[in-house]
Protein backbone atom coordinates (compact mmCIF):
# COMPACT_ATOMS: atom_id res chain seq x y z
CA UNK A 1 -51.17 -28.52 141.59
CA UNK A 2 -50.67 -29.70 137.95
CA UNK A 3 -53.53 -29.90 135.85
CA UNK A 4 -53.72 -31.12 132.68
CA UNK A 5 -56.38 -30.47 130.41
CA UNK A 6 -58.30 -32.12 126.93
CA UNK A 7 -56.59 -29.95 124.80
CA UNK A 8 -52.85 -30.88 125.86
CA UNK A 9 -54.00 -34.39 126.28
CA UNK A 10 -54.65 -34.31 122.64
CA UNK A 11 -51.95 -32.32 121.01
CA UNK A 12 -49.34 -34.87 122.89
CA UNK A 13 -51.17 -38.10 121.52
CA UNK A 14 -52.55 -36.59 118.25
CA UNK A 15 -49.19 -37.51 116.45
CA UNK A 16 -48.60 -40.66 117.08
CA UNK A 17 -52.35 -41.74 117.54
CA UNK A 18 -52.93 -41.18 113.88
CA UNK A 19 -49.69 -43.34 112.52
CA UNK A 20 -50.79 -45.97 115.23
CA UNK A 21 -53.92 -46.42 113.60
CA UNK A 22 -53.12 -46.50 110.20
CA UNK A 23 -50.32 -48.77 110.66
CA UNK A 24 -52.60 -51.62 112.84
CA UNK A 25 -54.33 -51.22 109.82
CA UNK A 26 -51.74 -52.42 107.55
CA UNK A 27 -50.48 -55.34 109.39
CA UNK A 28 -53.83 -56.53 109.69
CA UNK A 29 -55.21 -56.66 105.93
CA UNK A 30 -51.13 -56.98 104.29
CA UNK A 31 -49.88 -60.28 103.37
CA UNK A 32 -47.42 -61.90 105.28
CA UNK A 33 -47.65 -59.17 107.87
CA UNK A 34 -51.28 -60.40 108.67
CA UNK A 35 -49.87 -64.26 109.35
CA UNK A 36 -52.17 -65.62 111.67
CA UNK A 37 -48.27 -67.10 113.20
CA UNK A 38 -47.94 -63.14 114.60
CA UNK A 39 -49.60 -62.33 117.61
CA UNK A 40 -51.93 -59.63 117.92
CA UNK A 41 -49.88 -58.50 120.81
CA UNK A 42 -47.03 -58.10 118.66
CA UNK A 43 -48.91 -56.20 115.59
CA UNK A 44 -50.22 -53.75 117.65
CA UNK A 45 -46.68 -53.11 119.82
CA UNK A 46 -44.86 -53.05 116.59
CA UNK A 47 -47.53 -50.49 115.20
CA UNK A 48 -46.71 -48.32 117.87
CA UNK A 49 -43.04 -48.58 117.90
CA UNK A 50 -43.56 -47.46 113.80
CA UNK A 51 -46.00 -44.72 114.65
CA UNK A 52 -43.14 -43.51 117.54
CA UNK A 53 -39.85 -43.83 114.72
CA UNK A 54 -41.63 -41.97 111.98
CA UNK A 55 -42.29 -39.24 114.06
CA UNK A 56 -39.21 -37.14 112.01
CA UNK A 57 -40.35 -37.42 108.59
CA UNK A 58 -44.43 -37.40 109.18
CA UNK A 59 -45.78 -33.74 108.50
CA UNK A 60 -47.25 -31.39 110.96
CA UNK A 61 -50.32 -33.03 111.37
CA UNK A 62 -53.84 -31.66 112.64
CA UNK A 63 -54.82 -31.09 116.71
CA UNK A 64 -58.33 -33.19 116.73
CA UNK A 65 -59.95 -32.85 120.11
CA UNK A 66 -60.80 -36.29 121.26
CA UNK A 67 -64.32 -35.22 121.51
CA UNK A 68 -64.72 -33.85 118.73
CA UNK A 69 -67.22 -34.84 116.29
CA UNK A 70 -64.70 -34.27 113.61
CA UNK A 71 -62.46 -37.52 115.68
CA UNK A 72 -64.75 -40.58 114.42
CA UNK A 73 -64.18 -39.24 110.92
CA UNK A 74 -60.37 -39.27 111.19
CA UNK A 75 -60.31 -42.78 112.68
CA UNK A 76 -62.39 -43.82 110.28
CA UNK A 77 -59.92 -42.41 107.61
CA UNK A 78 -56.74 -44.09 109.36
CA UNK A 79 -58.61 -47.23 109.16
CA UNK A 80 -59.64 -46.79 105.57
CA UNK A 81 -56.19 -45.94 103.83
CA UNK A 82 -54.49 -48.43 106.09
CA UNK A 83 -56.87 -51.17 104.86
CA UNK A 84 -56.11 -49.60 101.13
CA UNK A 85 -52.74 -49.57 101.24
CA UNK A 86 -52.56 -53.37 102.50
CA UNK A 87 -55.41 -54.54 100.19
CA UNK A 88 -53.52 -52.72 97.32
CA UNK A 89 -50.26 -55.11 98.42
CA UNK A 90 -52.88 -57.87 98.56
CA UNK A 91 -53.62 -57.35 95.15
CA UNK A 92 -49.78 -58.17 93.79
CA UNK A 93 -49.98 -61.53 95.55
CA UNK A 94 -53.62 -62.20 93.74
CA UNK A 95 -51.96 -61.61 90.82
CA UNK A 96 -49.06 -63.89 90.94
CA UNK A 97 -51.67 -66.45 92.46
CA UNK A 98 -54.01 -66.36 89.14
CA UNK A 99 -51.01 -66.68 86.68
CA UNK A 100 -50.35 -70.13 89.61
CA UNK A 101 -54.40 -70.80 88.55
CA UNK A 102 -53.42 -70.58 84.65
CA UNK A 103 -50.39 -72.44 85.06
CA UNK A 104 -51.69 -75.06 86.92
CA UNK A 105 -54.56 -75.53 84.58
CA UNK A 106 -52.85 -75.64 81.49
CA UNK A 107 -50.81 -78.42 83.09
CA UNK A 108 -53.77 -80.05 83.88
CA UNK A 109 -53.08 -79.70 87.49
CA UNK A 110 -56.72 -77.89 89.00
CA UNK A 111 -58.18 -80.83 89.88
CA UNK A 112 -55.56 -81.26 93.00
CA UNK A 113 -57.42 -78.43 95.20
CA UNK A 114 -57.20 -78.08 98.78
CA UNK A 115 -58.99 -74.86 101.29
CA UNK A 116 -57.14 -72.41 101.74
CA UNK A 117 -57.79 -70.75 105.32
CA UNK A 118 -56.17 -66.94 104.15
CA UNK A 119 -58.56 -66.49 101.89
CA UNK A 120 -61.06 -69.17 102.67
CA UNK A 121 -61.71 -70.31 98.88
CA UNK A 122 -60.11 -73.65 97.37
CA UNK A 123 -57.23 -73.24 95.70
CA UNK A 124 -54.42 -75.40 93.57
CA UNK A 125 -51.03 -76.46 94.63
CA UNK A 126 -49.40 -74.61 91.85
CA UNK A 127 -51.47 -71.45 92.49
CA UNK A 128 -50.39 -72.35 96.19
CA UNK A 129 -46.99 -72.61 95.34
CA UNK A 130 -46.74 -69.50 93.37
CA UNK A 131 -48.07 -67.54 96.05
CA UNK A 132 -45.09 -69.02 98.45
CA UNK A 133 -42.80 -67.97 96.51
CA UNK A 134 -44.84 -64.20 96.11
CA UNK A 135 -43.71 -64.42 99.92
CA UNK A 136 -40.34 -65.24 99.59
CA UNK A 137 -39.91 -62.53 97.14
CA UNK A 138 -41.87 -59.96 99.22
CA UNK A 139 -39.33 -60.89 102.20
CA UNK A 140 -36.30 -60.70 100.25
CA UNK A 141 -37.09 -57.65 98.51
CA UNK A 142 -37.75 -56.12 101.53
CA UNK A 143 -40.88 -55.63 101.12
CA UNK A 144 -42.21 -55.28 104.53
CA UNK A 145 -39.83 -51.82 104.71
CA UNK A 146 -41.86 -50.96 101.21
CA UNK A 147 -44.91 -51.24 103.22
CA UNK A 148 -44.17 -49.03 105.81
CA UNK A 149 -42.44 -46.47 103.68
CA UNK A 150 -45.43 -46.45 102.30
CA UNK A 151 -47.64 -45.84 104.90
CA UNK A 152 -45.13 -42.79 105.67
CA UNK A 153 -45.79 -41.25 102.49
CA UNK A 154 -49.16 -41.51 102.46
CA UNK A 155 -49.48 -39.13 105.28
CA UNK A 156 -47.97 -36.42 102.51
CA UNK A 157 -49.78 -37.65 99.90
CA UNK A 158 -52.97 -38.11 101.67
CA UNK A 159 -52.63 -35.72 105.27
CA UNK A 160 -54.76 -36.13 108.13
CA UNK A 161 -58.21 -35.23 108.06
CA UNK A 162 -62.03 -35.91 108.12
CA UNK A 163 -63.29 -35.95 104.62
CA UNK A 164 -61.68 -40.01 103.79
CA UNK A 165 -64.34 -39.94 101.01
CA UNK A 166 -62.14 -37.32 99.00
CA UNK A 167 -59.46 -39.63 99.95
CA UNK A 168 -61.07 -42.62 98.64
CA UNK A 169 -61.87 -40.51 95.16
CA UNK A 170 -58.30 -39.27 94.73
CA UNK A 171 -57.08 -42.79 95.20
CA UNK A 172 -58.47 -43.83 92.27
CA UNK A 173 -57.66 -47.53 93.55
CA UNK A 174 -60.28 -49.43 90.84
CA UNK A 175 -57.38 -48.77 88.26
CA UNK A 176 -55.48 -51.81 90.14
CA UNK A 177 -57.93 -54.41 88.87
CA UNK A 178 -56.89 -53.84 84.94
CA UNK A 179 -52.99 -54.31 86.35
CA UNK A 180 -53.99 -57.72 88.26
CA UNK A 181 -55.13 -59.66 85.12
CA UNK A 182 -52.49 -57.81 82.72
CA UNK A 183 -49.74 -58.78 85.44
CA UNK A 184 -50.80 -62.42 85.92
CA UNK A 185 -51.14 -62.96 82.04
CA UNK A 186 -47.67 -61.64 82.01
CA UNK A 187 -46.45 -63.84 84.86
CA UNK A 188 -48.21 -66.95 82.94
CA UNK A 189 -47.31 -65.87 79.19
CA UNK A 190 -43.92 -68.33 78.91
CA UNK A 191 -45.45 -71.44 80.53
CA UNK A 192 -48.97 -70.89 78.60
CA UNK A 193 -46.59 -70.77 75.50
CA UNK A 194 -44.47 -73.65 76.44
CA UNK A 195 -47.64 -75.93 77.39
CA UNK A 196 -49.50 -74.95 73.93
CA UNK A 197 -46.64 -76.14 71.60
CA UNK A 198 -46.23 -79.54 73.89
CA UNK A 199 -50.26 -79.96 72.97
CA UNK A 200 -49.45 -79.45 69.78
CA UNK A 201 -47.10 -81.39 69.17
CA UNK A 202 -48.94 -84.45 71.28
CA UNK A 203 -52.07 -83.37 68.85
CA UNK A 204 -49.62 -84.07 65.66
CA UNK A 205 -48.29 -87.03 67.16
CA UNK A 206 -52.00 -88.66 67.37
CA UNK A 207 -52.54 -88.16 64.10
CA UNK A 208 -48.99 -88.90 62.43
CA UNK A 209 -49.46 -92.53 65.29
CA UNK A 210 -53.08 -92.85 65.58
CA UNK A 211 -52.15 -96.18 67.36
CA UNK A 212 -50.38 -94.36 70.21
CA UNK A 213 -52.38 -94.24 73.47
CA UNK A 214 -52.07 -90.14 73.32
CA UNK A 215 -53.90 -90.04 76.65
CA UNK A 216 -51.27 -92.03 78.69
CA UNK A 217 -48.59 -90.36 77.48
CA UNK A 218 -50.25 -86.75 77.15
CA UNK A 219 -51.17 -85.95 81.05
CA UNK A 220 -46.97 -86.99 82.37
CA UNK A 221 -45.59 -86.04 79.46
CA UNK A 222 -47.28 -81.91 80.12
CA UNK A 223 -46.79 -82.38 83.65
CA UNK A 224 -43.27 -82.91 83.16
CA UNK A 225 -42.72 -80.12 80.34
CA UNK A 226 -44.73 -78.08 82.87
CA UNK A 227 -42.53 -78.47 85.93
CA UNK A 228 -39.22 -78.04 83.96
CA UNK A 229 -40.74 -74.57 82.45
CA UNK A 230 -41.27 -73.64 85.87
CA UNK A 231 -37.60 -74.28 87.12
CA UNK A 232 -36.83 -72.42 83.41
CA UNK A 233 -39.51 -69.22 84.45
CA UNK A 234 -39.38 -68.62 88.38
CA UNK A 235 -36.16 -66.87 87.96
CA UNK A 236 -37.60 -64.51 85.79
CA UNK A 237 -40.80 -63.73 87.97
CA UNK A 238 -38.73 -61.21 90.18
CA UNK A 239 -39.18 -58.46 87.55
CA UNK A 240 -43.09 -58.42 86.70
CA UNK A 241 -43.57 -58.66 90.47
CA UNK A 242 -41.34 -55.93 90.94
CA UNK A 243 -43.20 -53.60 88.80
CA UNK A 244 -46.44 -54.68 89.79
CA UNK A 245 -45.04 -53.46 93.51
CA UNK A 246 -43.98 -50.80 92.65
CA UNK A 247 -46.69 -49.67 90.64
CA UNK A 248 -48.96 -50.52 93.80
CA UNK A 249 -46.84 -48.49 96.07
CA UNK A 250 -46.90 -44.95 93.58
CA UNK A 251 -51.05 -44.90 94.36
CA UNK A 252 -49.62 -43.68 98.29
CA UNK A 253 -46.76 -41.68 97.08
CA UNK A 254 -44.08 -44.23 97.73
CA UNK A 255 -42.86 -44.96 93.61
């Protein structure tokens, strides 16, 4: 009779149970991998068919017995850095979303707000519109791939094992909130510009023509100067987004 004990039990499913769990993680807190539009069904089948192909190039990982005390610490720490690494991806969208926010106010364009059920916060259609095209940028850059290289790295960088508190220290995953604001600023810097010399001009207009209604030609004339700077500056948004993503991705060992 065959008998198969704990211990085997656990060395078979040890290396894949680990990748499994860190990877759920990441398509449930990642943009566009999180779409309420994919099934749960699908997340977690696709987690497991990850955790199964990176089998080759994950290191030799710990043997946690299942009933181990040690086992809730582990899980805890898949959960953890799969939750970082897709909060830290999160992050890169935020920040092409605020330099939307200062776009669309210097075009005077944050009063048209609508909810917005990802986040569950109001937010503008140019914000909105910058973070669509975050998405497009994220699909055609393969990001998704990014992602999961990531997540494959991480298991070098940061290996298997109870103590996710070290983990959390080592990350050192604070530092991100200095690059959101510097990267959005960046992102908005050209439009900002372009929008301040159009209200400066308008302001030198009223005074040259004080008998010019300034206020019915000031809100279409910015909206207009604002939309054409936007056809002029989405080309160029590829390359601050880039870096931001990249920047993002060196924190798991992926840069």
């Amino acid at each position: 009779m065959i008998s198969i004990s704990e211990a085997q039990i656990a060395e078979w499913l040890s290396p894949v149970l680990w990748p499994f769990l860190r990877v759920l993680a990441v398509f449930t807190s990642a943009p566009v991998l999180s779409s309420r539009a994919f099934p749960m069904r699908a997340k977690v089948g696709l987690s497991l068919l990850v955790a199964v192909a990176v089998q080759a190039s994950l290191p030799q990982g710990p043997v946690i017995s299942f009933m181990d005390p040690q086992a809730l610490a582990v899980v805890v720490q898949q959960v953890v850095m799969g939750l970082a690494i897709g909060f830290a991806v999160r992050l890169v969208f935020a920040s092409v979303e605020l330099a939307g926010e200062v776009v669309g106010f210097q075009m005077g364009l944050n009063f048209a707000a609508f909810f917005d059920p990802s986040m569950n916060t109001q937010s503008s259609a140019v914000a909105r519109f910058f973070a669509q095209i975050a998405a497009l940028m994220f699909v055609v850059m393969n990001g998704h791939l990014l992602v999961i290289m990531a997540v494959t790295q991480s298991f070098t960088a940061f290996p298997v094992s109870p103590h996710f508190l070290d983990m959390l220290a080592s990350m050192k995953l604070y530092q991100l909130g200095a690059e959101v604001f510097a990267s959005a600023l960046w992102m908005a810097l050209p439009m900002v510009g372009i929008l301040l010399f159009t209200n400066l001009a308008l302001g030198i207009v009223s005074r040259v023509a004080p008998q010019m209604n300034i206020f019915a030609i000031g809100f279409p004339l910015t909206l207009v100067v604002g939309l054409l700077g936007m056809a002029v500056t989405l080309p160029m948004l590829d390359q601050p987004f880039t870096a931001l993503m990249g920047r993002v991705l060196s924190l798991f060992g992926a840069g």
